[in-house]
N, C-alpha and C. Protein backbone atom coordinates (compact mmCIF):
# COMPACT_ATOMS: atom_id res chain seq x y z
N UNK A 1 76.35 105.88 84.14
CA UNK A 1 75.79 105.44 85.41
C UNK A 1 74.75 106.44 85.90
N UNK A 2 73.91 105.75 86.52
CA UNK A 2 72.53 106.92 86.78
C UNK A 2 72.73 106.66 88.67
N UNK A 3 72.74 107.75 89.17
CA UNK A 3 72.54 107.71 90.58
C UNK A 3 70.94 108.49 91.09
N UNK A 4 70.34 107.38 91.67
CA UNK A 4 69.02 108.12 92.16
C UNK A 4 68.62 107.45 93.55
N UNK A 5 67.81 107.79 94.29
CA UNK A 5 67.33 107.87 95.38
C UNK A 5 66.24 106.11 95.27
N UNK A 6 67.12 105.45 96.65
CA UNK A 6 66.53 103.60 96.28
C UNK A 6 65.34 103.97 96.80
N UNK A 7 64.55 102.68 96.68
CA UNK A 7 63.13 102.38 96.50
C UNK A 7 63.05 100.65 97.39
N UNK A 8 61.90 100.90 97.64
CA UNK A 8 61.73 99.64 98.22
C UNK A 8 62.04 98.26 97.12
N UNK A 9 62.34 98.72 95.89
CA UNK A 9 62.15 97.89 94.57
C UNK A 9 63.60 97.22 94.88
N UNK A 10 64.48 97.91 94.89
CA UNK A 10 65.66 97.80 95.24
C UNK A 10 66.57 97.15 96.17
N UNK A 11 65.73 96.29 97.48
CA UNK A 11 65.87 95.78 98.14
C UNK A 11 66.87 94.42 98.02
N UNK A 12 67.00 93.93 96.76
CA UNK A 12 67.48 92.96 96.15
C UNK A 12 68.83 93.15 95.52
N UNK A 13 68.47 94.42 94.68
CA UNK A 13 69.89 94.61 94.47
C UNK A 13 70.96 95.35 95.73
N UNK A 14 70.48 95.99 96.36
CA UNK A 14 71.48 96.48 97.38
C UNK A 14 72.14 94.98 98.35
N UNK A 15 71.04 94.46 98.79
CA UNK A 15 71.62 93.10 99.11
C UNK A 15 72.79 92.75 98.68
N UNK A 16 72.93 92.41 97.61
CA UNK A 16 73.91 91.57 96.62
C UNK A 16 74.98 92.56 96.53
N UNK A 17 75.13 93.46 96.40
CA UNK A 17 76.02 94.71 96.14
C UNK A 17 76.78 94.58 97.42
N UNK A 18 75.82 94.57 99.22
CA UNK A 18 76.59 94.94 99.91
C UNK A 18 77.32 93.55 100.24
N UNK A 19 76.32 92.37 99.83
CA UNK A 19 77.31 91.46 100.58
C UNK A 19 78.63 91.00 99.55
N UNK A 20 78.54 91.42 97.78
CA UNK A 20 79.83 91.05 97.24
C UNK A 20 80.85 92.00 97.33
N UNK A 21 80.34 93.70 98.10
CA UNK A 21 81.44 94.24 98.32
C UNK A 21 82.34 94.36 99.39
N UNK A 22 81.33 93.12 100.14
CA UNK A 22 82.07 93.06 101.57
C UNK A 22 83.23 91.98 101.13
N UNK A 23 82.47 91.36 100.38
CA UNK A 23 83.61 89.69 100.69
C UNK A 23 84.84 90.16 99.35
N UNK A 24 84.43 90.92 98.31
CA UNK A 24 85.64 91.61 97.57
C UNK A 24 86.61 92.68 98.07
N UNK A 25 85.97 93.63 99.38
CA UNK A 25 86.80 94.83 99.69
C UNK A 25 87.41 94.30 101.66
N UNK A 26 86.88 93.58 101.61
CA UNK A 26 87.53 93.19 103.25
C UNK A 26 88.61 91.94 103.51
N UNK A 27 88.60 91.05 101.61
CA UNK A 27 88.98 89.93 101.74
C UNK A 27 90.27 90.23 102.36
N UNK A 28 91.37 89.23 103.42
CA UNK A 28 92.54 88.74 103.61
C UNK A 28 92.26 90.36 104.39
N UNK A 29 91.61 90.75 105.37
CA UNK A 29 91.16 91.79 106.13
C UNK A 29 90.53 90.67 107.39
N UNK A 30 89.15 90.52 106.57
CA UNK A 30 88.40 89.30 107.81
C UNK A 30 88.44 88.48 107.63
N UNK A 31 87.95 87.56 109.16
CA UNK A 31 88.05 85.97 107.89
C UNK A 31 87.29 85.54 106.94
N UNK A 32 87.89 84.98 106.44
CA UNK A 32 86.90 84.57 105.09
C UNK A 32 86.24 83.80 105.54
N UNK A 33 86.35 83.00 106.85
CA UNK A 33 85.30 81.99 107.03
C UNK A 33 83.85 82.89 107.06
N UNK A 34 83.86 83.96 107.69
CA UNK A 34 82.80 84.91 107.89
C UNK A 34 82.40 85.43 106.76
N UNK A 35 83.25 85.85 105.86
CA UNK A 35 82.91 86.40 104.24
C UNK A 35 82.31 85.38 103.65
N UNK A 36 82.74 84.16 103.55
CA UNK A 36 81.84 83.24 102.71
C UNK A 36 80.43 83.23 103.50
N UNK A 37 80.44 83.59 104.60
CA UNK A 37 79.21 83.23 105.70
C UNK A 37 78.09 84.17 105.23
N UNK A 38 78.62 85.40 104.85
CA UNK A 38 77.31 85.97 104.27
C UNK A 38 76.39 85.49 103.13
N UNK A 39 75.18 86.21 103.51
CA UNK A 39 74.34 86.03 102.03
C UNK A 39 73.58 86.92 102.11
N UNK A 40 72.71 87.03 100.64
CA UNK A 40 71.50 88.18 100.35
C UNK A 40 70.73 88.22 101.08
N UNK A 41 70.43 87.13 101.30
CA UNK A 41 69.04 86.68 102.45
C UNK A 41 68.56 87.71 103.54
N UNK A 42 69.89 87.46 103.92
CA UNK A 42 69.76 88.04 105.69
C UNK A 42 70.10 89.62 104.97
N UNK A 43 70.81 90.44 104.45
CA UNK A 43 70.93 91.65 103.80
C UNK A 43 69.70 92.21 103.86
N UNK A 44 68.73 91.25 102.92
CA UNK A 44 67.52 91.44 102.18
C UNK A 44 66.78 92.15 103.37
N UNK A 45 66.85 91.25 104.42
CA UNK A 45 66.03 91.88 105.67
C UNK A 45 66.28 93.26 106.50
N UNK A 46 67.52 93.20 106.30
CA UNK A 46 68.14 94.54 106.76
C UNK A 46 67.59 96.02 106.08
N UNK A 47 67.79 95.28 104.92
CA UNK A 47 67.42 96.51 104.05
C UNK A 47 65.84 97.19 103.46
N UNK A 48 65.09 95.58 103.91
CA UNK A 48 64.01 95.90 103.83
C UNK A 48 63.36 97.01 105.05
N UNK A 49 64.05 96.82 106.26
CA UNK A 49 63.35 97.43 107.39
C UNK A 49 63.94 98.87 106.99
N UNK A 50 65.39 99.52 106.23
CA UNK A 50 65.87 100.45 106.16
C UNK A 50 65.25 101.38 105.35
N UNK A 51 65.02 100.86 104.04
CA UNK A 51 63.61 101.34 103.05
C UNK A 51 62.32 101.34 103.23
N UNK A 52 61.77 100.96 104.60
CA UNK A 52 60.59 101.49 104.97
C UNK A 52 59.82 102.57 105.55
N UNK A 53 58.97 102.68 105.08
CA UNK A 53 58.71 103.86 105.87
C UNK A 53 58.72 104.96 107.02
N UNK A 54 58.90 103.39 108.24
CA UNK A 54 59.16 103.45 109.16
C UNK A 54 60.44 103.83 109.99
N UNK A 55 61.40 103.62 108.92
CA UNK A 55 62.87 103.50 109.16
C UNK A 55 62.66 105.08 109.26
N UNK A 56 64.21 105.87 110.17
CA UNK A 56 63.98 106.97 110.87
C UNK A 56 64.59 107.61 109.58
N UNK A 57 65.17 108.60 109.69
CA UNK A 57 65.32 109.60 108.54
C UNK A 57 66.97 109.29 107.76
N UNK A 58 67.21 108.34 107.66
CA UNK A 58 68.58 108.00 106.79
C UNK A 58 68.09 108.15 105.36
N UNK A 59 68.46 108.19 104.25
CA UNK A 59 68.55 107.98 103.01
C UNK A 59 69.54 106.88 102.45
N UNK A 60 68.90 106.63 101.30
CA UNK A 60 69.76 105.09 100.61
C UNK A 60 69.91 105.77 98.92
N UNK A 61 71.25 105.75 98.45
CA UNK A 61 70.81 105.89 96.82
C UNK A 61 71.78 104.71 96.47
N UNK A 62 71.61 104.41 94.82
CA UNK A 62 71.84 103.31 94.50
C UNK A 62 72.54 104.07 93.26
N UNK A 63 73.73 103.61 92.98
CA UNK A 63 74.46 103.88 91.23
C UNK A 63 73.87 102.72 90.53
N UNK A 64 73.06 102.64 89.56
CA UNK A 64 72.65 101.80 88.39
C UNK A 64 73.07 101.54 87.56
N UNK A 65 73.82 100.48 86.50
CA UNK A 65 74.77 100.75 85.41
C UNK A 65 73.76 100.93 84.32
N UNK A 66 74.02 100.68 82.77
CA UNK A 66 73.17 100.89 81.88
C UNK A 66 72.04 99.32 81.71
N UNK A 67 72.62 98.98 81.85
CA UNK A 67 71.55 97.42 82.25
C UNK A 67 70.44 97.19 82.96
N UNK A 68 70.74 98.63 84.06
CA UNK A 68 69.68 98.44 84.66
C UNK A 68 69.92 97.86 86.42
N UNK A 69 70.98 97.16 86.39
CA UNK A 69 71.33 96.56 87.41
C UNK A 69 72.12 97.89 88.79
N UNK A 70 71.98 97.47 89.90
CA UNK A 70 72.61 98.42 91.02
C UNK A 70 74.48 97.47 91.14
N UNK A 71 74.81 98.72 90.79
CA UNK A 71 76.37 98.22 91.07
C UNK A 71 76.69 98.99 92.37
N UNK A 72 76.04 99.39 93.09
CA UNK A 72 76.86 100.45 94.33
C UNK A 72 75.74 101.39 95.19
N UNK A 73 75.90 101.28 96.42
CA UNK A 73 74.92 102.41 97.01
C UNK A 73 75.44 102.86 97.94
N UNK A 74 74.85 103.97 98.48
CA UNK A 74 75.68 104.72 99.93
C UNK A 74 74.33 105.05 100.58
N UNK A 75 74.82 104.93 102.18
CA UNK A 75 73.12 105.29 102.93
C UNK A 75 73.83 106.54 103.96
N UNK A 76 72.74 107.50 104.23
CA UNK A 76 73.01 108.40 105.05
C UNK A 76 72.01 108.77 105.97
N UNK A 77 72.24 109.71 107.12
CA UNK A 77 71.32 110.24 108.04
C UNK A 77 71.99 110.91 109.11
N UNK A 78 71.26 110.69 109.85
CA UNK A 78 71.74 111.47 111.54
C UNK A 78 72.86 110.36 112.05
N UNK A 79 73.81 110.97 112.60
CA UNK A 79 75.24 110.69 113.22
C UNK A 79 74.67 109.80 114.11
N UNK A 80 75.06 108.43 114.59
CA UNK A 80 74.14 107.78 115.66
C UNK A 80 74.73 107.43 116.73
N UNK A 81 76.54 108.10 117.29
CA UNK A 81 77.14 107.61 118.15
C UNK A 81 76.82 108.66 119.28
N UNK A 82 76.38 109.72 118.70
CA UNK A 82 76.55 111.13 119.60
C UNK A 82 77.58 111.13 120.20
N UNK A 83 79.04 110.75 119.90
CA UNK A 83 80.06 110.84 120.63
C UNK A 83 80.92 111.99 120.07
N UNK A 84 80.18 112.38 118.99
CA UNK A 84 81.54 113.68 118.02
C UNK A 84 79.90 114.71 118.17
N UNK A 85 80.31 115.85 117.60
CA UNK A 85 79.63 116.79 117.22
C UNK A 85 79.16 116.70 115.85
N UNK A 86 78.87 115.66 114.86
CA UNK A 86 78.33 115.93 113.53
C UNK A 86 77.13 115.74 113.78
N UNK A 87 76.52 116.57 113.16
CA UNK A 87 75.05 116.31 112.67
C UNK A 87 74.75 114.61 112.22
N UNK A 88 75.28 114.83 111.15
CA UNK A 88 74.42 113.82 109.67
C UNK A 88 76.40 112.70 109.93
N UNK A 89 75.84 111.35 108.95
CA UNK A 89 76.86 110.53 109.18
C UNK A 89 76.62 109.52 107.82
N UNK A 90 77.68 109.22 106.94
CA UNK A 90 77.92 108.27 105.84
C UNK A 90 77.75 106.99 106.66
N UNK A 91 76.65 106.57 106.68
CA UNK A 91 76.75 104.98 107.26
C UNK A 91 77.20 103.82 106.61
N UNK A 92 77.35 104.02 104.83
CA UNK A 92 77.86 102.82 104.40
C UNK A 92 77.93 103.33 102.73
N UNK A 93 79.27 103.11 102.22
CA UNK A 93 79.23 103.25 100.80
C UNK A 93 79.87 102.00 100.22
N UNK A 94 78.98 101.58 99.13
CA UNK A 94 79.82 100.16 98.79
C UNK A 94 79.40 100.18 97.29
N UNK A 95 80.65 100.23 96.41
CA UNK A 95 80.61 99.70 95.20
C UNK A 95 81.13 98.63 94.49
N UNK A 96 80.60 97.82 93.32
CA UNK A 96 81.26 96.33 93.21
C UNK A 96 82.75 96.82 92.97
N UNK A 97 83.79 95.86 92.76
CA UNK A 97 84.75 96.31 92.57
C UNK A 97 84.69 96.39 90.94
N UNK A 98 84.22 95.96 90.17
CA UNK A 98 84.41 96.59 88.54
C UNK A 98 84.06 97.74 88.26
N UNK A 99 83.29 98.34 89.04
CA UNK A 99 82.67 99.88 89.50
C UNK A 99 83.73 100.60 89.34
N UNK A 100 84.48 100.42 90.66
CA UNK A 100 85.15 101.01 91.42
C UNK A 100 86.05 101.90 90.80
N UNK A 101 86.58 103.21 90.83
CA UNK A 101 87.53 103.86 90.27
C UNK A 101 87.27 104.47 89.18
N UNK A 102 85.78 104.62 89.14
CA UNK A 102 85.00 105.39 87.92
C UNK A 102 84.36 106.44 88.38
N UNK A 103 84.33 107.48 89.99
CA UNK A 103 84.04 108.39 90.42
C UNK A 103 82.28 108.28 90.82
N UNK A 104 82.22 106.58 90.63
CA UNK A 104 80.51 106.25 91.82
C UNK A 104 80.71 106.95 92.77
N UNK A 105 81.89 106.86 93.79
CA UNK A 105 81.87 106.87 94.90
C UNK A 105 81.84 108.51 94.97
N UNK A 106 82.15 109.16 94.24
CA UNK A 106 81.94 110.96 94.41
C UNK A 106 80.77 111.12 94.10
N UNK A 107 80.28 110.33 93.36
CA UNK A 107 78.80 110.86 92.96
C UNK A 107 77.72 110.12 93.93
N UNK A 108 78.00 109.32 94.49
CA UNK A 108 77.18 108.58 95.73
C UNK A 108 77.05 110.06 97.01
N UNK A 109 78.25 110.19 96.91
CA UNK A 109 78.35 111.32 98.02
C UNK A 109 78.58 112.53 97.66
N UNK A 110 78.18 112.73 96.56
CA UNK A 110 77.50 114.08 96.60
C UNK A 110 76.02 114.08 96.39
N UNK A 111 75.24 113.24 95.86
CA UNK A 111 73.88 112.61 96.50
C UNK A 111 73.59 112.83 97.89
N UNK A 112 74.48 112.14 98.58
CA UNK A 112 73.65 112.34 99.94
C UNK A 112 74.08 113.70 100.91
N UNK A 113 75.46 114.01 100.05
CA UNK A 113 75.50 115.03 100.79
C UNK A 113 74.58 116.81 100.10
N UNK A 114 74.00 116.50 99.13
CA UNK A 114 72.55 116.99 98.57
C UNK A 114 71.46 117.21 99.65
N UNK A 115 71.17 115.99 99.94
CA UNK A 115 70.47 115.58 101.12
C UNK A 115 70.56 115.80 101.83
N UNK A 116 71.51 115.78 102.51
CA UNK A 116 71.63 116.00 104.17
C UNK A 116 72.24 117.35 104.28
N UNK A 117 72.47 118.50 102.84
CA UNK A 117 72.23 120.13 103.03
C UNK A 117 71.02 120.30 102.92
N UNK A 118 70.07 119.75 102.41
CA UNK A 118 68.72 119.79 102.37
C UNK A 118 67.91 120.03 103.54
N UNK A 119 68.63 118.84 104.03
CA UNK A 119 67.85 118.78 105.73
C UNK A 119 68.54 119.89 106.28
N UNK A 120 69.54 120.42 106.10
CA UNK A 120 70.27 121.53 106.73
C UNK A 120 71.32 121.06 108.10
N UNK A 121 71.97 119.71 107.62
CA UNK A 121 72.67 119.49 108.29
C UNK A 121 74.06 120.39 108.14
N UNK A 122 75.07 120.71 109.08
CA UNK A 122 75.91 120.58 108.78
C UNK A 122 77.42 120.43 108.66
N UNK A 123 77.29 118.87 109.59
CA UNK A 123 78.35 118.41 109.35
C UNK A 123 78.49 116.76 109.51
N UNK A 124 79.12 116.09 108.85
CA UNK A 124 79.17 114.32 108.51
C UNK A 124 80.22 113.59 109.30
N UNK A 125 80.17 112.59 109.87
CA UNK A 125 81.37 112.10 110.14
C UNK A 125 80.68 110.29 109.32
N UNK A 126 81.67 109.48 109.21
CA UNK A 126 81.98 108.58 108.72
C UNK A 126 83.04 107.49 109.30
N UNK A 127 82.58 106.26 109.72
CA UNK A 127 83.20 105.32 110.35
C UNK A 127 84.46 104.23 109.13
N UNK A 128 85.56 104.46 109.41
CA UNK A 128 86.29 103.22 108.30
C UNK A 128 87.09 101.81 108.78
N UNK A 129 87.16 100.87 108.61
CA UNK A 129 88.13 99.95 108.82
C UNK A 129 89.19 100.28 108.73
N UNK A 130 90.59 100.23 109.47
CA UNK A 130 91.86 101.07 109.22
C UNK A 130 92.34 100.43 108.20
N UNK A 131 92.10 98.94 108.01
CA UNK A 131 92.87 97.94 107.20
C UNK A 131 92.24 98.45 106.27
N UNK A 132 91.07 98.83 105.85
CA UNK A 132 90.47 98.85 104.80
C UNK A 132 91.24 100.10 104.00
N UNK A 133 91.81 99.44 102.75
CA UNK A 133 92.58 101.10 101.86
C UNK A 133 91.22 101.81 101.33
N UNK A 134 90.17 101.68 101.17
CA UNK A 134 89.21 102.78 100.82
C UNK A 134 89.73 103.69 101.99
N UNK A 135 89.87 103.56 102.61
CA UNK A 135 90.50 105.00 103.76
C UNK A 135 90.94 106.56 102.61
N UNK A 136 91.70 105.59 101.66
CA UNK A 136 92.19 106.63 101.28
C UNK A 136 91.22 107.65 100.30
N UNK A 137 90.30 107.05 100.06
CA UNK A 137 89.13 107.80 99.25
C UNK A 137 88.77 108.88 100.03
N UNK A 138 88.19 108.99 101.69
CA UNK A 138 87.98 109.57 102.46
C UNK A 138 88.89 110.58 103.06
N UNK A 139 89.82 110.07 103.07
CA UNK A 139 91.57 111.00 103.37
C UNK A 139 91.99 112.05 102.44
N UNK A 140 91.10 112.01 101.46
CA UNK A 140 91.34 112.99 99.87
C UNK A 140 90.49 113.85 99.90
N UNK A 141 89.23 113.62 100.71
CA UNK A 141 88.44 114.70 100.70
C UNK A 141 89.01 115.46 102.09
N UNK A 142 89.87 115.80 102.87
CA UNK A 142 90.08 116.29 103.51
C UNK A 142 89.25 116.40 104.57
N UNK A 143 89.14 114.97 105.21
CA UNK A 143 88.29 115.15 106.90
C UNK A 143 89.16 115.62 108.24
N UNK A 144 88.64 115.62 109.08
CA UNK A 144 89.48 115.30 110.51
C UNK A 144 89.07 114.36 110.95
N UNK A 145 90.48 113.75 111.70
CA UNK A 145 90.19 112.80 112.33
C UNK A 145 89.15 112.63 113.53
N UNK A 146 88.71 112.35 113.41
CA UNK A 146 87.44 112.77 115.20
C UNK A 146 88.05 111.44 116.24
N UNK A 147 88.18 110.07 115.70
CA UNK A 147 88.25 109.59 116.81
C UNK A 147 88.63 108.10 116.15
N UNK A 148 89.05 106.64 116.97
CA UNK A 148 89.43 105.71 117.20
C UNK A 148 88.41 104.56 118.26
N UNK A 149 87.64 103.62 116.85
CA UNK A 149 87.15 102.67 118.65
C UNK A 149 87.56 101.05 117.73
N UNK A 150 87.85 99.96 118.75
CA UNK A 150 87.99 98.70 118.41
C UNK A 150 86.30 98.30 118.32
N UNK A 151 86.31 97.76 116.78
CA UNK A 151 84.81 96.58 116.49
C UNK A 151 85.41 95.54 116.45
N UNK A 152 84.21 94.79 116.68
CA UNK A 152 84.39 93.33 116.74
C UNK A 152 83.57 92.61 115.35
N UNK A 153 84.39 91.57 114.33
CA UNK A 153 83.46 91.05 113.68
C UNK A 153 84.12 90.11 113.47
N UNK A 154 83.30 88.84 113.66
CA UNK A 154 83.32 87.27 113.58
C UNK A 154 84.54 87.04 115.01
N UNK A 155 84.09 87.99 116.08
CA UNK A 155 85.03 87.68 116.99
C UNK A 155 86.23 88.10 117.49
N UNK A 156 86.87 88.75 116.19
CA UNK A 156 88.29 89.14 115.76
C UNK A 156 88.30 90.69 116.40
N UNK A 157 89.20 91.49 116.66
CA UNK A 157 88.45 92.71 117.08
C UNK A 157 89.57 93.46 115.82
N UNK A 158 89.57 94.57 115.04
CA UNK A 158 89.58 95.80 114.52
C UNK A 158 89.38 97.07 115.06
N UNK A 159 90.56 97.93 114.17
CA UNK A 159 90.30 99.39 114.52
C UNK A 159 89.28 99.98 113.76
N UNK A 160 88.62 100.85 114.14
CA UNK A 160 88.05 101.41 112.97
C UNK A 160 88.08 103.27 113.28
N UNK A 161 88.41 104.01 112.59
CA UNK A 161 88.38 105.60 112.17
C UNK A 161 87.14 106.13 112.08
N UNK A 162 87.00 107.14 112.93
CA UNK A 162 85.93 108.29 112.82
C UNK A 162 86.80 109.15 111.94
N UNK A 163 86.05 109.98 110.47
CA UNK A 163 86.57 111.08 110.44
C UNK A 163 85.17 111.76 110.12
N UNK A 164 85.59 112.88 110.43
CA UNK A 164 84.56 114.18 110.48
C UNK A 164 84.87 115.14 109.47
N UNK A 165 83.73 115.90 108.83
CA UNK A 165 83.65 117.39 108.22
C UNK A 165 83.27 117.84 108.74
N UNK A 166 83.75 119.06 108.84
CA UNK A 166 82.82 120.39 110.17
C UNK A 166 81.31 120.80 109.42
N UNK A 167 82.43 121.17 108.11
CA UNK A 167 81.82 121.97 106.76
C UNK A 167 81.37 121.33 105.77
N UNK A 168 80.12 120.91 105.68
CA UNK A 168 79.61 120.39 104.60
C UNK A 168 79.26 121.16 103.00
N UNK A 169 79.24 122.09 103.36
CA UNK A 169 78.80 123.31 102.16
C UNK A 169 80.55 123.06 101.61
N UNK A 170 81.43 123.03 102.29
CA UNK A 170 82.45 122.77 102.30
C UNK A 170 83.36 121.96 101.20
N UNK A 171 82.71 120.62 101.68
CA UNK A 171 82.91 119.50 101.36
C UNK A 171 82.36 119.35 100.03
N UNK A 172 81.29 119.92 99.82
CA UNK A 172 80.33 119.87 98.55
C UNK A 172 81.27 120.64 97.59
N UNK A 173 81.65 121.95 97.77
CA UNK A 173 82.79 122.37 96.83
C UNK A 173 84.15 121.75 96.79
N UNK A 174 84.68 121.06 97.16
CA UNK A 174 85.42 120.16 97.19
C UNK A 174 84.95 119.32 96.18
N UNK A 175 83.68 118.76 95.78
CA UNK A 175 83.35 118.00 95.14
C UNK A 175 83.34 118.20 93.62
């Protein structure tokens, strides 16, 4: 697997990635009426405005398999709740599930957390679904908890987990 830094080229495959890892990693979580409700389409747009130039200073990388195809990406940047003290913040890591359990997800994030020592951030927090067991991916790298807020999606409301690293230099040896 090759992990590198996305491109506006890429717009297509991240699409597809995030919306089959939503409706594979949230299923019998949300409703499915809402999971089937997604599509690339509307993704496509999201992601196009995120890979532009214009977009503020987050980063996007993409895991590629040998085919060529994006099986997984993670996006990062500045913390955007200002409600904790981190700098920089994991806004989204998603790999297909045939991916999954092949150490993308360490190598996604140690990519961005590359990056965001670069910028000289240093420290990450990261938002999770409680239902969601990827929790436990995040729970292994040894965060703190920072905090607790109810989201709402398709109506339904959810918990979702702040956890925080103080120490990113930290975290990177950990890795």
């Amino acid at each position: 697997m090759k992990i590198r830094k996305a491109t506006k080229d890429d717009v297509s495959g991240i699409a597809k990635v995030h919306v089959r890892s939503w409706q594979e990693t949230y299923q019998g979580i949300v409703s499915q009426d809402y999971l089937d409700s997604l599509n690339v389409e509307d993704r496509k747009s999201l992601w196009e405005k995120s890979l532009s130039g214009s977009a503020d200073t987050s980063t996007v990388f993409v895991a590629v398999n040998p085919e060529g195809e994006i099986v997984g990406f993670a996006s990062f940047g500045k913390e955007r709740s200002r409600k904790f003290k981190a700098e920089g913040e994991l806004y989204a890591i998603y790999i297909l599930k045939a991916y999954q359990r092949g150490k993308l997800g360490l190598k996604l994030l140690q990519a961005g957390l590359d990056d965001l020592l670069k910028q000289e951030y240093d420290s990450m927090l990261v938002w999770v679904l409680a239902d969601n067991v990827s929790r436990k991916f995040y729970e292994s790298l040894q965060p703190q908890k920072a905090g607790e807020e109810v989201v709402k999606i398709a109506g339904k409301e959810y918990i979702e987990v702040a956890y925080m690293w103080r120490d990113l230099k930290l975290l990177h040896r950990l890795l």
